[in-house]
N, C-alpha and C. Protein backbone atom coordinates (compact mmCIF):
# COMPACT_ATOMS: atom_id res chain seq x y z
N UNK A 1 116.38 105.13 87.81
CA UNK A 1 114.97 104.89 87.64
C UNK A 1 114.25 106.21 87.52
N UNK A 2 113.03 106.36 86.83
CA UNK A 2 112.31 107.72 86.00
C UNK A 2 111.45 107.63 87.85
N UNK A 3 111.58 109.27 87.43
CA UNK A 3 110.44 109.47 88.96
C UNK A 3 109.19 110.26 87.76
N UNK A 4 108.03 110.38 89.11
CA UNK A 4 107.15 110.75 88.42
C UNK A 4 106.71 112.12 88.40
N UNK A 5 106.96 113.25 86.97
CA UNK A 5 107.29 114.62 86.88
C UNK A 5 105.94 115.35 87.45
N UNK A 6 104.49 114.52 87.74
CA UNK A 6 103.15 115.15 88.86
C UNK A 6 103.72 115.31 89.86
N UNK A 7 103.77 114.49 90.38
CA UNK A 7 103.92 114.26 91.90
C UNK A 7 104.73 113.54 92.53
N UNK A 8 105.63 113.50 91.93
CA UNK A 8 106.56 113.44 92.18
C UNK A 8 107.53 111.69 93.39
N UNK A 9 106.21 110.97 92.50
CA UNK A 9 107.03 109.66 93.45
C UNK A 9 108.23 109.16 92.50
N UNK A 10 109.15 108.20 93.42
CA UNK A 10 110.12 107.78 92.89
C UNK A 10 110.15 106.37 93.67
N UNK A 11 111.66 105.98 93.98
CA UNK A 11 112.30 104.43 94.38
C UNK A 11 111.99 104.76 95.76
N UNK A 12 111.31 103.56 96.47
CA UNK A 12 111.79 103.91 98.05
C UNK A 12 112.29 102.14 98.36
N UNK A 13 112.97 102.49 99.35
CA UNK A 13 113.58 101.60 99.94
C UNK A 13 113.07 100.82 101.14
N UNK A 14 113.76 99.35 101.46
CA UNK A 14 112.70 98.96 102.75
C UNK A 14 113.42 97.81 103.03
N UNK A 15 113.15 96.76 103.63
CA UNK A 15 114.09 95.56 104.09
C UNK A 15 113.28 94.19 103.54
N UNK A 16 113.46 93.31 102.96
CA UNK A 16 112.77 91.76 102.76
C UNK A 16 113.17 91.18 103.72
N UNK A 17 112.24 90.48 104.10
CA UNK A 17 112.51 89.63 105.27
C UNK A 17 111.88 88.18 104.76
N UNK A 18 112.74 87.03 104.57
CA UNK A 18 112.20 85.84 104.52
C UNK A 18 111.54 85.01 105.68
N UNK A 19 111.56 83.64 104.82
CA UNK A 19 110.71 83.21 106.34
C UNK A 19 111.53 82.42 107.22
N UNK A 20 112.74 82.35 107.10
CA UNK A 20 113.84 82.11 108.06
C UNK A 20 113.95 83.73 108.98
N UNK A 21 113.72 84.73 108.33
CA UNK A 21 113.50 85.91 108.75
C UNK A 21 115.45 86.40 109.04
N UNK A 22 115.25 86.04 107.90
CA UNK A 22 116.84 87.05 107.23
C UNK A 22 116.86 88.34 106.54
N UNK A 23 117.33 89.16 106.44
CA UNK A 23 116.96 90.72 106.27
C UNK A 23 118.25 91.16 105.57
N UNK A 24 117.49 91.44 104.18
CA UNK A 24 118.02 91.77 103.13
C UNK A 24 117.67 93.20 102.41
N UNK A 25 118.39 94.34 101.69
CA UNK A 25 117.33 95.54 101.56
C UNK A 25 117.56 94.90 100.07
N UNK A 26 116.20 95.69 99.79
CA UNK A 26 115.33 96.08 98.51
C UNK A 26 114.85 97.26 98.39
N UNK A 27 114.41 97.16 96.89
CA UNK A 27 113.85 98.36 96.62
C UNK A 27 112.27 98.39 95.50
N UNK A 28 111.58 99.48 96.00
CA UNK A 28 110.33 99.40 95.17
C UNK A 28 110.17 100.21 94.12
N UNK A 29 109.70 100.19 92.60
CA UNK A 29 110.13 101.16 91.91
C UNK A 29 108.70 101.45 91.61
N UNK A 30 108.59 103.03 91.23
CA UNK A 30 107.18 103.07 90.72
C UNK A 30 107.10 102.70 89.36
N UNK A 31 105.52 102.30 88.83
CA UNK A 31 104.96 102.04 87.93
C UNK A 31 104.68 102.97 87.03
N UNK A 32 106.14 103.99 86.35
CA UNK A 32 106.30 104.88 85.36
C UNK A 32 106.18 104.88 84.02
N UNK A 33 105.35 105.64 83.33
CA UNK A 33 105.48 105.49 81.79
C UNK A 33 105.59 106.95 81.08
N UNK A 34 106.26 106.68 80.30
CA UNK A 34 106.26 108.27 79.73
C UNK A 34 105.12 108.10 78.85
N UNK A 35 104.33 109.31 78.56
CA UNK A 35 103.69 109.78 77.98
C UNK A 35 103.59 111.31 77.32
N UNK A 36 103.15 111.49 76.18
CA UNK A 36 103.01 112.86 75.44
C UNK A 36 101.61 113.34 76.38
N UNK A 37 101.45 114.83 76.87
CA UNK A 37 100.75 115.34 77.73
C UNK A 37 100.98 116.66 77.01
N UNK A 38 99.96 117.54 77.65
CA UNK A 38 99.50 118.73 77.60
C UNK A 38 100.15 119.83 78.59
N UNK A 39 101.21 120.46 78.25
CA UNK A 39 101.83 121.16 79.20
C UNK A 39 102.25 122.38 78.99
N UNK A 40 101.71 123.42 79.84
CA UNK A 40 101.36 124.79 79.34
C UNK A 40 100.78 124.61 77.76
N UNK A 41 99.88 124.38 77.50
CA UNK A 41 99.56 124.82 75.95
C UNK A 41 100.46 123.95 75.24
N UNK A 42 101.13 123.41 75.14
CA UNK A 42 101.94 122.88 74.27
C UNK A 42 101.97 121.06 74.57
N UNK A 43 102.27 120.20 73.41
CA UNK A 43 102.67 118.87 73.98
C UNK A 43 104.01 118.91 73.96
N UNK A 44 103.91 117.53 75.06
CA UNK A 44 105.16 117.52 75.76
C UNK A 44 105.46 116.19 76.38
N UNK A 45 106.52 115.45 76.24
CA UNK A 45 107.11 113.94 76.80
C UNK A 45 107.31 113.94 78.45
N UNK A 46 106.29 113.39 78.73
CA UNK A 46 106.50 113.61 80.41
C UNK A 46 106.78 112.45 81.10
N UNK A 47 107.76 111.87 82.19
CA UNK A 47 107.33 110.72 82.77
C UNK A 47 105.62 110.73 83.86
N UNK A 48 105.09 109.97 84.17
CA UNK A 48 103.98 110.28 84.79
C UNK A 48 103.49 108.60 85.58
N UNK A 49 103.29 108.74 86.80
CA UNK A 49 102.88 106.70 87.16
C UNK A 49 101.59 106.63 87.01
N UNK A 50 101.22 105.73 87.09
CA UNK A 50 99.86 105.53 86.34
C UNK A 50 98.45 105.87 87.50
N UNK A 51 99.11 106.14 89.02
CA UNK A 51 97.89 106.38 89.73
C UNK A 51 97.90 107.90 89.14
N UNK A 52 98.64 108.89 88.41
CA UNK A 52 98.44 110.17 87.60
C UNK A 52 97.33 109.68 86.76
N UNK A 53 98.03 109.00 85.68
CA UNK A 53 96.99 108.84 84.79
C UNK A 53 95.95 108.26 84.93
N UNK A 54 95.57 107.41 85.79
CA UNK A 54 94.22 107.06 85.82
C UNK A 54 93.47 107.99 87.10
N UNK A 55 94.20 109.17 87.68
CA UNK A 55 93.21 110.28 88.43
C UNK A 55 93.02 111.32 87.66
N UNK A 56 93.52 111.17 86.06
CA UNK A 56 92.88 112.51 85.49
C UNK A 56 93.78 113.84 86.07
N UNK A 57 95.40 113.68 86.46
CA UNK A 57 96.17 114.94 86.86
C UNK A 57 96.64 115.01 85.58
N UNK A 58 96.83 114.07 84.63
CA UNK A 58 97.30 114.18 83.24
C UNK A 58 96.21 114.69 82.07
N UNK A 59 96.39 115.26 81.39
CA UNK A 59 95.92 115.53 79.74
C UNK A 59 96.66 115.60 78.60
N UNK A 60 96.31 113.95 78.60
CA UNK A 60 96.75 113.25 77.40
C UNK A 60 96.43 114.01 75.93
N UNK A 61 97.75 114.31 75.59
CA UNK A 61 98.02 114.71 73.97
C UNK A 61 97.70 113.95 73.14
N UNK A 62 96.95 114.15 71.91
CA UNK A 62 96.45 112.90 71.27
C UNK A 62 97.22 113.45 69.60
């Protein structure tokens, strides 16, 4: 799974618990998209999750 090349979130892990309350692990993935960005002066294919892009740490290459 793509982590995110800002800041770096990725997969974290954790336990499901039903409602018999049986305990199973899982996992959460972030909400990654690559995008063309602005990096050093140049564009560039970055992965990035979208709480990046919608705080404006990205500058979107057009």
């Amino acid at each position: 799974m793509a982590q995110c090349d800002i800041c770096g979130k990725g997969l974290t892990f954790g336990i499901k618990v039903s409602h018999s309350h049986r305990r199973t692990n899982r996992t959460w993935k972030p909400n990654v998209r690559k995008v063309r960005a602005i990096v050093n002066g140049a564009p560039r294919t970055v992965n990035a999750c979208t709480r990046c892009l919608r705080s404006n740490k990205v500058t979107r290459a057009i």
